[in-house]
PDB file of N, CA and C in Angstrom:
ATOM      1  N   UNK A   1     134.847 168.139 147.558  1.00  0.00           N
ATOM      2  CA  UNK A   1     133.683 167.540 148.180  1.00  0.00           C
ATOM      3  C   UNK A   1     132.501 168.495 148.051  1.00  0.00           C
ATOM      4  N   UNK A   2     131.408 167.705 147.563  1.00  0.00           N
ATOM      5  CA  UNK A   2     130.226 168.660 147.806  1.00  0.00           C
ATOM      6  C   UNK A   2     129.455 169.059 149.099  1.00  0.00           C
ATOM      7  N   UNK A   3     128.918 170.544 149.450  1.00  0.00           N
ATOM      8  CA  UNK A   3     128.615 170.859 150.907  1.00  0.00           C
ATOM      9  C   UNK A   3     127.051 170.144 150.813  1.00  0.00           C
ATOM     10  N   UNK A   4     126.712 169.780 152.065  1.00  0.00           N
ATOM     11  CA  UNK A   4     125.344 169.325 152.696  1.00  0.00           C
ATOM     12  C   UNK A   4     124.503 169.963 151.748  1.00  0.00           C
ATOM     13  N   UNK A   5     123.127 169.610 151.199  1.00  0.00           N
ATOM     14  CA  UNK A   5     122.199 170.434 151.310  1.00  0.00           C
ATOM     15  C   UNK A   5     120.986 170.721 152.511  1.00  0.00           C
ATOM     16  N   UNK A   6     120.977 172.314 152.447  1.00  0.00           N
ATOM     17  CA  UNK A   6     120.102 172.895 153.536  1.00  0.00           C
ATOM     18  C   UNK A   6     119.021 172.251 153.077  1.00  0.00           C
ATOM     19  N   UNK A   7     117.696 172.602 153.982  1.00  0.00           N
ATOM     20  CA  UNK A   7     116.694 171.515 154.439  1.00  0.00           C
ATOM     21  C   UNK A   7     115.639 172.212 152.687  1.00  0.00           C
ATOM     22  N   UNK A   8     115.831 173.486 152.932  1.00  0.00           N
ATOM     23  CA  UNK A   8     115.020 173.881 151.454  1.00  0.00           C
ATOM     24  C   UNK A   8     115.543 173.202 150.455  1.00  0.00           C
ATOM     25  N   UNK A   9     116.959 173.202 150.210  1.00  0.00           N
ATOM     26  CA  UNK A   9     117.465 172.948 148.799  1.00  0.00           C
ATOM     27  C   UNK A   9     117.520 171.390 148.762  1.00  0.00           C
ATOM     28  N   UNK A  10     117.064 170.391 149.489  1.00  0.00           N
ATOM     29  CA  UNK A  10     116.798 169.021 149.931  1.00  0.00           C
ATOM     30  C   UNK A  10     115.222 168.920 149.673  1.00  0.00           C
ATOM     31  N   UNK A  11     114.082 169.770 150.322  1.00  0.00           N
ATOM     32  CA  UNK A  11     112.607 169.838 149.703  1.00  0.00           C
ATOM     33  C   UNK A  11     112.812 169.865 148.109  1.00  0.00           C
ATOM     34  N   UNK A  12     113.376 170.797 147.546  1.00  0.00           N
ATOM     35  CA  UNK A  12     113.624 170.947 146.451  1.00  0.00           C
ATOM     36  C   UNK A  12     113.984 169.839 145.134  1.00  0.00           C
ATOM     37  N   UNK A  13     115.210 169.362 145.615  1.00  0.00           N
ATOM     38  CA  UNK A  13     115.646 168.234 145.254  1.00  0.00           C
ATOM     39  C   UNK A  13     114.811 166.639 145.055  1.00  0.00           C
ATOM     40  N   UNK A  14     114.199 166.457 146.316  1.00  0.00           N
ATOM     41  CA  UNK A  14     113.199 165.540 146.700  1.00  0.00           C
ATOM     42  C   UNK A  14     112.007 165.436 145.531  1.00  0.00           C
ATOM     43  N   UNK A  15     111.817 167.032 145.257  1.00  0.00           N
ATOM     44  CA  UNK A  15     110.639 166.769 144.418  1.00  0.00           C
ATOM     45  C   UNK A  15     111.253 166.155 142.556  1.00  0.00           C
ATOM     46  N   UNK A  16     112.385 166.414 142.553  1.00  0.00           N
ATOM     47  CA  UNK A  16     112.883 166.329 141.645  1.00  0.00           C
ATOM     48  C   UNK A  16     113.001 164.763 141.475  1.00  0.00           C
ATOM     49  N   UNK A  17     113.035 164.056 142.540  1.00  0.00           N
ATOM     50  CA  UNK A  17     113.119 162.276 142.485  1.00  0.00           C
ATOM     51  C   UNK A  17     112.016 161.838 143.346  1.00  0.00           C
ATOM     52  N   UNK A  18     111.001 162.147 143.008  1.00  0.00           N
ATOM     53  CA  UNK A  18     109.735 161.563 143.584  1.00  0.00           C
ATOM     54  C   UNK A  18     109.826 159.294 144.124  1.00  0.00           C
ATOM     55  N   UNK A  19     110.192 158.920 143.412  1.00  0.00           N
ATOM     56  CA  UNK A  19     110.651 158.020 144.074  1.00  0.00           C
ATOM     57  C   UNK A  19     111.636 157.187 144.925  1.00  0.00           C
ATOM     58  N   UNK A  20     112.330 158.190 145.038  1.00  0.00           N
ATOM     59  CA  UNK A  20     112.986 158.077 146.992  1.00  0.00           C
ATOM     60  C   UNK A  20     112.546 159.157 147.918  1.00  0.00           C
ATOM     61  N   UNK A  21     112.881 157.999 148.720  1.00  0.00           N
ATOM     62  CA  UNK A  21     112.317 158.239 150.347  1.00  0.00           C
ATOM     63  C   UNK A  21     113.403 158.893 151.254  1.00  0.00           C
ATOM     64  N   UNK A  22     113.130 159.825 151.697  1.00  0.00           N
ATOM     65  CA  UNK A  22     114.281 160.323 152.860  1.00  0.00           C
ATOM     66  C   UNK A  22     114.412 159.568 153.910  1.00  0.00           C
ATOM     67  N   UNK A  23     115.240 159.444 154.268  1.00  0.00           N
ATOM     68  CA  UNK A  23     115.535 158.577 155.978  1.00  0.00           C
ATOM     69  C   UNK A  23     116.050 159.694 156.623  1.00  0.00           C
ATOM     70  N   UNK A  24     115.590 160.427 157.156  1.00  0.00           N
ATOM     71  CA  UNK A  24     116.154 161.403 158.785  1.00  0.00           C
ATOM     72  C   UNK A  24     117.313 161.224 159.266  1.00  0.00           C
ATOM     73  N   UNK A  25     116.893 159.436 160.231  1.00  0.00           N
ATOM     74  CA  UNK A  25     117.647 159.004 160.843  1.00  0.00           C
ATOM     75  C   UNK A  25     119.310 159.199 160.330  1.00  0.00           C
ATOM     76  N   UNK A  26     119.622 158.473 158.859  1.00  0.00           N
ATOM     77  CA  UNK A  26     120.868 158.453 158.053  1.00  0.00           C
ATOM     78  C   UNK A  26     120.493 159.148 157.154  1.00  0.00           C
ATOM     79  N   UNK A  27     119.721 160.293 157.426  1.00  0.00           N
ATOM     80  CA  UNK A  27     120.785 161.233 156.165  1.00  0.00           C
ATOM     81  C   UNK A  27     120.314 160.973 155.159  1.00  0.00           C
ATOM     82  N   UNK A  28     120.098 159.884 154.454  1.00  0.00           N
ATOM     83  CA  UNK A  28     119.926 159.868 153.490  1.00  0.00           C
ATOM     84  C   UNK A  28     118.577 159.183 152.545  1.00  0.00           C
ATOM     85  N   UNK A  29     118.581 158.728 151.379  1.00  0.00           N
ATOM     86  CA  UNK A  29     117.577 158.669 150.268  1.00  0.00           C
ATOM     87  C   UNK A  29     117.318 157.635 149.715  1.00  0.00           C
ATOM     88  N   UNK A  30     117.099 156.275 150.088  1.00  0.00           N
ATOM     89  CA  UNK A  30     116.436 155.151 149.404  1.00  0.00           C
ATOM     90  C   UNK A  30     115.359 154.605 148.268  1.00  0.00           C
ATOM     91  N   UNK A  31     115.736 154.193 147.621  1.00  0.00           N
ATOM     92  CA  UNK A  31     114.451 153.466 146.762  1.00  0.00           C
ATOM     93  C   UNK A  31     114.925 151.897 146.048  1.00  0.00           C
ATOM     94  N   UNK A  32     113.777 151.763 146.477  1.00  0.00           N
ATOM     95  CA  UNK A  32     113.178 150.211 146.097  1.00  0.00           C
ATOM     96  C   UNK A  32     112.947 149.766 144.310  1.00  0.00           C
ATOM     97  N   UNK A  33     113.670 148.770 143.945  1.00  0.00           N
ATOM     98  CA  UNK A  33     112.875 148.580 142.444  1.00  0.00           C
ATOM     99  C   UNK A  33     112.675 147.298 142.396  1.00  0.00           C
ATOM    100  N   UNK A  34     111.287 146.698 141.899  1.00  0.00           N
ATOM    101  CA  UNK A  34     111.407 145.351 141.727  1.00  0.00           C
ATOM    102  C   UNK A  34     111.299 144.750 140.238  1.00  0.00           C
ATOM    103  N   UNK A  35     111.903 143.711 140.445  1.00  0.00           N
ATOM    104  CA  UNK A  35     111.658 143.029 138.619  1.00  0.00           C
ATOM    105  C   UNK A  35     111.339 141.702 138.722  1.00  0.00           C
ATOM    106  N   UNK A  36     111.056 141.016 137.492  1.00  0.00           N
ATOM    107  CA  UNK A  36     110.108 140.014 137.547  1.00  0.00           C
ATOM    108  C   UNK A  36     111.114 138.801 137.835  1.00  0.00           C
ATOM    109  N   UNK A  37     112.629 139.145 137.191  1.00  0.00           N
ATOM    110  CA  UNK A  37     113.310 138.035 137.315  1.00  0.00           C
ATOM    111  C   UNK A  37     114.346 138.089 138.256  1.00  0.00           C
ATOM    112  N   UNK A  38     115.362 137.288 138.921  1.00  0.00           N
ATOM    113  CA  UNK A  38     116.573 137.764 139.615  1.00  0.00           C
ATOM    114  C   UNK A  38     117.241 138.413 138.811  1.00  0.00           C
ATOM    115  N   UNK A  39     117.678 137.675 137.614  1.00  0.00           N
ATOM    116  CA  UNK A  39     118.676 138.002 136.844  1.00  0.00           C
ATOM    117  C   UNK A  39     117.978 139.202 136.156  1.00  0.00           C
ATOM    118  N   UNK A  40     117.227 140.297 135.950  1.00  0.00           N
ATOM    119  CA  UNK A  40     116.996 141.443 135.484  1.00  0.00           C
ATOM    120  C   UNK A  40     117.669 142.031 136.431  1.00  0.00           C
ATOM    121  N   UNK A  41     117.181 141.687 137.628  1.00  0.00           N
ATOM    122  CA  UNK A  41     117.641 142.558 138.890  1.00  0.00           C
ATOM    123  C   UNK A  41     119.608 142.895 139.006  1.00  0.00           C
ATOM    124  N   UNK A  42     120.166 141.595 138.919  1.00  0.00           N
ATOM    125  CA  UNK A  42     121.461 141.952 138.380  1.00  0.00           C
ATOM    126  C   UNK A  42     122.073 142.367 137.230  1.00  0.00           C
ATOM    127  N   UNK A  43     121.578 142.237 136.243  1.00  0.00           N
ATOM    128  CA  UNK A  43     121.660 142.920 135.057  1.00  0.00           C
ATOM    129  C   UNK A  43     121.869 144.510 135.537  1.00  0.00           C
ATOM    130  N   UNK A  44     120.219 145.113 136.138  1.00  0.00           N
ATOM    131  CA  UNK A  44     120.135 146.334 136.890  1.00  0.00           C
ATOM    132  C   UNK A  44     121.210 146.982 137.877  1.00  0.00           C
ATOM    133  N   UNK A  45     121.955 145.885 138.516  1.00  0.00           N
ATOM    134  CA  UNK A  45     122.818 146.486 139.113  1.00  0.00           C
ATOM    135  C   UNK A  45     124.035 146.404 138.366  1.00  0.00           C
ATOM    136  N   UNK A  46     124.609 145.802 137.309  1.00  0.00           N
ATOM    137  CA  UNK A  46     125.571 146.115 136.821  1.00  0.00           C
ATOM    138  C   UNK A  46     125.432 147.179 135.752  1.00  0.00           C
ATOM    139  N   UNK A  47     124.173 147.827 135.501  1.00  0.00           N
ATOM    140  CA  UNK A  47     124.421 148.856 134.899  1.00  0.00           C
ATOM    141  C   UNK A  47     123.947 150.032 135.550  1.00  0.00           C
ATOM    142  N   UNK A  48     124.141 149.924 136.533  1.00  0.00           N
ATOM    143  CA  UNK A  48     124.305 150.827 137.885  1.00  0.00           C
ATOM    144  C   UNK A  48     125.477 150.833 138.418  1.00  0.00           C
ATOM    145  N   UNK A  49     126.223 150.078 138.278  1.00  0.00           N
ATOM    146  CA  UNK A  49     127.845 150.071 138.607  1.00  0.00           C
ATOM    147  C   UNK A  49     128.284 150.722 137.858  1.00  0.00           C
ATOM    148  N   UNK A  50     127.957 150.647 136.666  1.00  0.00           N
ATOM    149  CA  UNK A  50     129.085 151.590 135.628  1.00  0.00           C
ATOM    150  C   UNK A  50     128.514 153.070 135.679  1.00  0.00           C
ATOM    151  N   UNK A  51     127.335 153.230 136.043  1.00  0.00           N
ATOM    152  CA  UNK A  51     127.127 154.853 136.448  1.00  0.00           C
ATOM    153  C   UNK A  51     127.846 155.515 137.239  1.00  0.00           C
ATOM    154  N   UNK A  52     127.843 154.398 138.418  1.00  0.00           N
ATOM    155  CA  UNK A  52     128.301 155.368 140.171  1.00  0.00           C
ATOM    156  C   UNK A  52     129.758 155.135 139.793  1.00  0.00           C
ATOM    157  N   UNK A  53     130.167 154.437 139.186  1.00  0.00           N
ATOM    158  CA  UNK A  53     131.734 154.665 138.750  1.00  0.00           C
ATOM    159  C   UNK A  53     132.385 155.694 137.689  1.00  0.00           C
ATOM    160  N   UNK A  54     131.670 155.785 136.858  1.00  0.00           N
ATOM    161  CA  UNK A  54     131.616 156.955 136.007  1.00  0.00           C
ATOM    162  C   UNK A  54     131.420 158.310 137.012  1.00  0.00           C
ATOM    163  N   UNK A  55     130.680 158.110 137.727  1.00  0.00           N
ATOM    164  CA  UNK A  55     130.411 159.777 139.079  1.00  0.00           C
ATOM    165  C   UNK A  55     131.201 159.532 140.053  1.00  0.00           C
ATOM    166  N   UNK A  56     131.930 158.476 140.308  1.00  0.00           N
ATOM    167  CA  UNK A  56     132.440 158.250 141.334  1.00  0.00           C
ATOM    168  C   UNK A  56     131.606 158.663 142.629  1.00  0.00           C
ATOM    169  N   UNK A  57     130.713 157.727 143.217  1.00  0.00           N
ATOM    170  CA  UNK A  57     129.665 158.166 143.503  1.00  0.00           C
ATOM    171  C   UNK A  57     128.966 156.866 143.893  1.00  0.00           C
ATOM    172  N   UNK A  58     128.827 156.331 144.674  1.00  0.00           N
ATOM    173  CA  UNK A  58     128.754 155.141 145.041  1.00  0.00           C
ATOM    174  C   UNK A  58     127.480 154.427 145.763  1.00  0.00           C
ATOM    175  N   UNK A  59     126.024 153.793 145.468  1.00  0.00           N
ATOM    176  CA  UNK A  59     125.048 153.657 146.420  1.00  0.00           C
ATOM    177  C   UNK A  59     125.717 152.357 146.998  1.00  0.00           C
ATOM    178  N   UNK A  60     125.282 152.187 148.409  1.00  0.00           N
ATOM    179  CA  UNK A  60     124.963 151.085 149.171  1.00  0.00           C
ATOM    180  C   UNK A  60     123.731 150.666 148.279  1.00  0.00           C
ATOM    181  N   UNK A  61     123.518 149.162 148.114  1.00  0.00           N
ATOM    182  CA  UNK A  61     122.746 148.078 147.452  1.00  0.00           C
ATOM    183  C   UNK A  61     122.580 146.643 148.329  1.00  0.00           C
ATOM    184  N   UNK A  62     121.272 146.778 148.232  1.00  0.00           N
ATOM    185  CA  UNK A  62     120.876 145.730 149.064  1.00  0.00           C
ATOM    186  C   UNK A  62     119.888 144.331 147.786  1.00  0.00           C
ATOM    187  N   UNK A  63     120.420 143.455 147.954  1.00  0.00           N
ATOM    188  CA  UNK A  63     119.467 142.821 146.610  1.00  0.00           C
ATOM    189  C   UNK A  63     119.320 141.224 147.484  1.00  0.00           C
ATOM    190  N   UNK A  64     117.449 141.603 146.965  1.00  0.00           N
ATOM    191  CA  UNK A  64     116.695 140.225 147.745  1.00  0.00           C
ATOM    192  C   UNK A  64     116.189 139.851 146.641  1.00  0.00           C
ATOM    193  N   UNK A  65     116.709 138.742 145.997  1.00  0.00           N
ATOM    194  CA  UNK A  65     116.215 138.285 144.829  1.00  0.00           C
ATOM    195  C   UNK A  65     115.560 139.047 143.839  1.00  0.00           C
ATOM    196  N   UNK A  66     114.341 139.511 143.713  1.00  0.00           N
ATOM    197  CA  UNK A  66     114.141 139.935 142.655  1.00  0.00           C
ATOM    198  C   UNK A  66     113.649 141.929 143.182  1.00  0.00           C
ATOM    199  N   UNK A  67     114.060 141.901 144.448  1.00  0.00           N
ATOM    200  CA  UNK A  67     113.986 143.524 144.543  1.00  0.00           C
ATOM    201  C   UNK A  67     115.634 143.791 144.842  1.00  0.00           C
ATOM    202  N   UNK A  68     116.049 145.180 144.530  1.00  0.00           N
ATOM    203  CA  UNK A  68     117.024 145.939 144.789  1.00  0.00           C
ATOM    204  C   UNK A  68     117.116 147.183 145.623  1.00  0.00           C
ATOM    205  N   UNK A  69     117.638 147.156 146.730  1.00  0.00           N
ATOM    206  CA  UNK A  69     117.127 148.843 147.417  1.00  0.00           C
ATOM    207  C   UNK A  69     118.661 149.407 147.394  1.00  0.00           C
ATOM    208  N   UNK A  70     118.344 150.832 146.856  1.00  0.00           N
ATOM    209  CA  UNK A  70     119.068 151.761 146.891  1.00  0.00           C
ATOM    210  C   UNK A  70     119.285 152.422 147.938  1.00  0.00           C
ATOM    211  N   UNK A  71     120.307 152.611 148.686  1.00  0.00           N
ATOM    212  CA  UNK A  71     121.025 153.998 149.599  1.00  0.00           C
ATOM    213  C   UNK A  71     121.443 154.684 149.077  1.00  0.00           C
ATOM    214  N   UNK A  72     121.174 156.493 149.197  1.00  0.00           N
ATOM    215  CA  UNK A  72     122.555 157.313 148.866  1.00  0.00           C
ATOM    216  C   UNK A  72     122.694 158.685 149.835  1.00  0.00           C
ATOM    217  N   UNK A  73     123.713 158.565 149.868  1.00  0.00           N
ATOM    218  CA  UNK A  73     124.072 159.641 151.190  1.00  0.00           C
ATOM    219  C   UNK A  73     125.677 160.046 150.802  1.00  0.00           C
ATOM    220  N   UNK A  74     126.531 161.253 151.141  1.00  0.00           N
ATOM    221  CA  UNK A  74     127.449 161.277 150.907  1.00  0.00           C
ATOM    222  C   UNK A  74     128.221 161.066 152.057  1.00  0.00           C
ATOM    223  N   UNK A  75     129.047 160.103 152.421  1.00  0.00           N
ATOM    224  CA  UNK A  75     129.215 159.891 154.125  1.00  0.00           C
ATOM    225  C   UNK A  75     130.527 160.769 153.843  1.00  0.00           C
ATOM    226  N   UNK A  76     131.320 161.154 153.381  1.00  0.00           N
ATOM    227  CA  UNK A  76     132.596 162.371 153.232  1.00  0.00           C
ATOM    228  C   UNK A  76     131.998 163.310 153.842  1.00  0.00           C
ATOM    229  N   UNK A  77     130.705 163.781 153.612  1.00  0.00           N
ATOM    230  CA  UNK A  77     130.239 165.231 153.636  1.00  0.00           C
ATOM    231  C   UNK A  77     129.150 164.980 155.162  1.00  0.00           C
ATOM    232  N   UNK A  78     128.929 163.756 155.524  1.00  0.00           N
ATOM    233  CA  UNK A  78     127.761 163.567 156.309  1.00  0.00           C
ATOM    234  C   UNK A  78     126.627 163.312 155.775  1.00  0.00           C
ATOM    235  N   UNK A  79     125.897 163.393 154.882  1.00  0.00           N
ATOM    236  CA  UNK A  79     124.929 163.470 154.658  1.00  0.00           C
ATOM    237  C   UNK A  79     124.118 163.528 153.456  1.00  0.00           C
ATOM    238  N   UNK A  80     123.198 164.448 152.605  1.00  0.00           N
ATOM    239  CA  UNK A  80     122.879 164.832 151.423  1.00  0.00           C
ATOM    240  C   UNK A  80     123.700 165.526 150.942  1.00  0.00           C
ATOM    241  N   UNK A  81     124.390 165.083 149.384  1.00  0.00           N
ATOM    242  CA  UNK A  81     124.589 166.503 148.566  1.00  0.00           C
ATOM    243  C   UNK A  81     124.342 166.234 147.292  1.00  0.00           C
ATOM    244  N   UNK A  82     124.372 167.441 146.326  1.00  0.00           N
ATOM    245  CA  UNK A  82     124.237 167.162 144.764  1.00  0.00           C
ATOM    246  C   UNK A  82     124.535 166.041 143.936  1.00  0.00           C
ATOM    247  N   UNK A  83     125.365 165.428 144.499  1.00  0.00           N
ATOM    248  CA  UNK A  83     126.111 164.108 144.207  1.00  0.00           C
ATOM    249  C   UNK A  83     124.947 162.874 144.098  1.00  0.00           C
ATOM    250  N   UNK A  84     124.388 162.760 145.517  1.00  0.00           N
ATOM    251  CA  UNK A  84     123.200 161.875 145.869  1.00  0.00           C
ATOM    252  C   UNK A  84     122.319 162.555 144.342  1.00  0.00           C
ATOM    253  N   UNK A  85     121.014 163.704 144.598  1.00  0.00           N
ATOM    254  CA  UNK A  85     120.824 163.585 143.496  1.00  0.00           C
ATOM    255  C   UNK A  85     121.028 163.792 142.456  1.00  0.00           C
ATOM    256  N   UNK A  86     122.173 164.182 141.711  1.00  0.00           N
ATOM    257  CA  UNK A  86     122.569 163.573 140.819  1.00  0.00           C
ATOM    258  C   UNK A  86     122.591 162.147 140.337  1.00  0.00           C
ATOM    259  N   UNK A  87     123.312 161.038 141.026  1.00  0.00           N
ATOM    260  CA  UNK A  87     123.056 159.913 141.012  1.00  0.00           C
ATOM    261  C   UNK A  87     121.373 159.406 140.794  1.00  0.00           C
ATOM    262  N   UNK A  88     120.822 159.595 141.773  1.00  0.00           N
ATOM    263  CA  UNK A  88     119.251 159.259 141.697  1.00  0.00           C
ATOM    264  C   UNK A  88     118.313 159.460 140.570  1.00  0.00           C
ATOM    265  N   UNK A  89     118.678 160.608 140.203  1.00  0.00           N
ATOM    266  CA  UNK A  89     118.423 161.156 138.963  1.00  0.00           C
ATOM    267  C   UNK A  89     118.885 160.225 137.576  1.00  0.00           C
ATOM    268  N   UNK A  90     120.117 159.971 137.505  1.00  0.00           N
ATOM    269  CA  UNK A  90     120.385 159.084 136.917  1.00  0.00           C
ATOM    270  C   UNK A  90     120.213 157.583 136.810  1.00  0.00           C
ATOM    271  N   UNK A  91     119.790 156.717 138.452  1.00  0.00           N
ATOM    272  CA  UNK A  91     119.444 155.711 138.650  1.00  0.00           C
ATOM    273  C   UNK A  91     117.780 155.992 138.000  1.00  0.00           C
ATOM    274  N   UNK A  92     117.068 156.551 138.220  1.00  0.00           N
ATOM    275  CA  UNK A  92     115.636 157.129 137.686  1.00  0.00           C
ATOM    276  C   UNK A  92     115.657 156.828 136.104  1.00  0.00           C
ATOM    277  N   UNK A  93     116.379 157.174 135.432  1.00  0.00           N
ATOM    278  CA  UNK A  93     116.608 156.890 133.983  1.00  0.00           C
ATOM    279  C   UNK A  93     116.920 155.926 133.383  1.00  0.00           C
ATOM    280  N   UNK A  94     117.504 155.550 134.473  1.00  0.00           N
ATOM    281  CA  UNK A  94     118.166 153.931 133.904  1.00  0.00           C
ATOM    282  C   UNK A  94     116.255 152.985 134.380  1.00  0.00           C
ATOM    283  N   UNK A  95     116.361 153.383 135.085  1.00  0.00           N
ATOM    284  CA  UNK A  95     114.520 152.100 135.655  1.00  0.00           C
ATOM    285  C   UNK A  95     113.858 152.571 134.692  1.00  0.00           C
ATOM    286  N   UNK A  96     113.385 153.894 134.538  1.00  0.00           N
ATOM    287  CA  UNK A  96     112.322 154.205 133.596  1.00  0.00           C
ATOM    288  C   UNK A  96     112.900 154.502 132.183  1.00  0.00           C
TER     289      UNK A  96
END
């Protein structure tokens, strides 16, 4: 399991995925993507499935028709770890 990151090595990280948002409350790191069609939007998440399965590594996904919001948090560990961005990092590549 990967350990928490401290609050520096989390500033750090953050800047590294400029488009998620920290949540305090849970710990963890959200972002929003929208597309023009539904079906892009699932397309998007099935090739986001085969990432977090490949990392074993898993976001919560929330999908409202044509937006998708991302969670990631490591709930094993409590909270943030390398894992999260890692993943994000990789969800980042796949959008852009």
């Amino acid at each position: 399991m990967s350990d928490l990151l401290d609050a520096s090595e989390l500033n750090a990280a953050l800047k590294k995925c400029p488009e998620w948002d920290y949540e305090k409350k849970s710990n963890a790191i959200t972002r929003t993507v929208e597309f023009e069609e539904f079906s892009e939007a699932i397309d998007f998440v099935n090739d986001l499935a085969e990432i977090a399965e490949e990392a074993q590594h898993h976001p919560e996904i929330l999908i409202r028709h044509t937006r998708v919001t991302l969670k990631l948090t490591t709930h094993d560990a409590g909270g943030l770890t390398d894992l999260d961005i890692e993943l994000a990092q990789r969800v980042d590549n796949l959008v852009d």
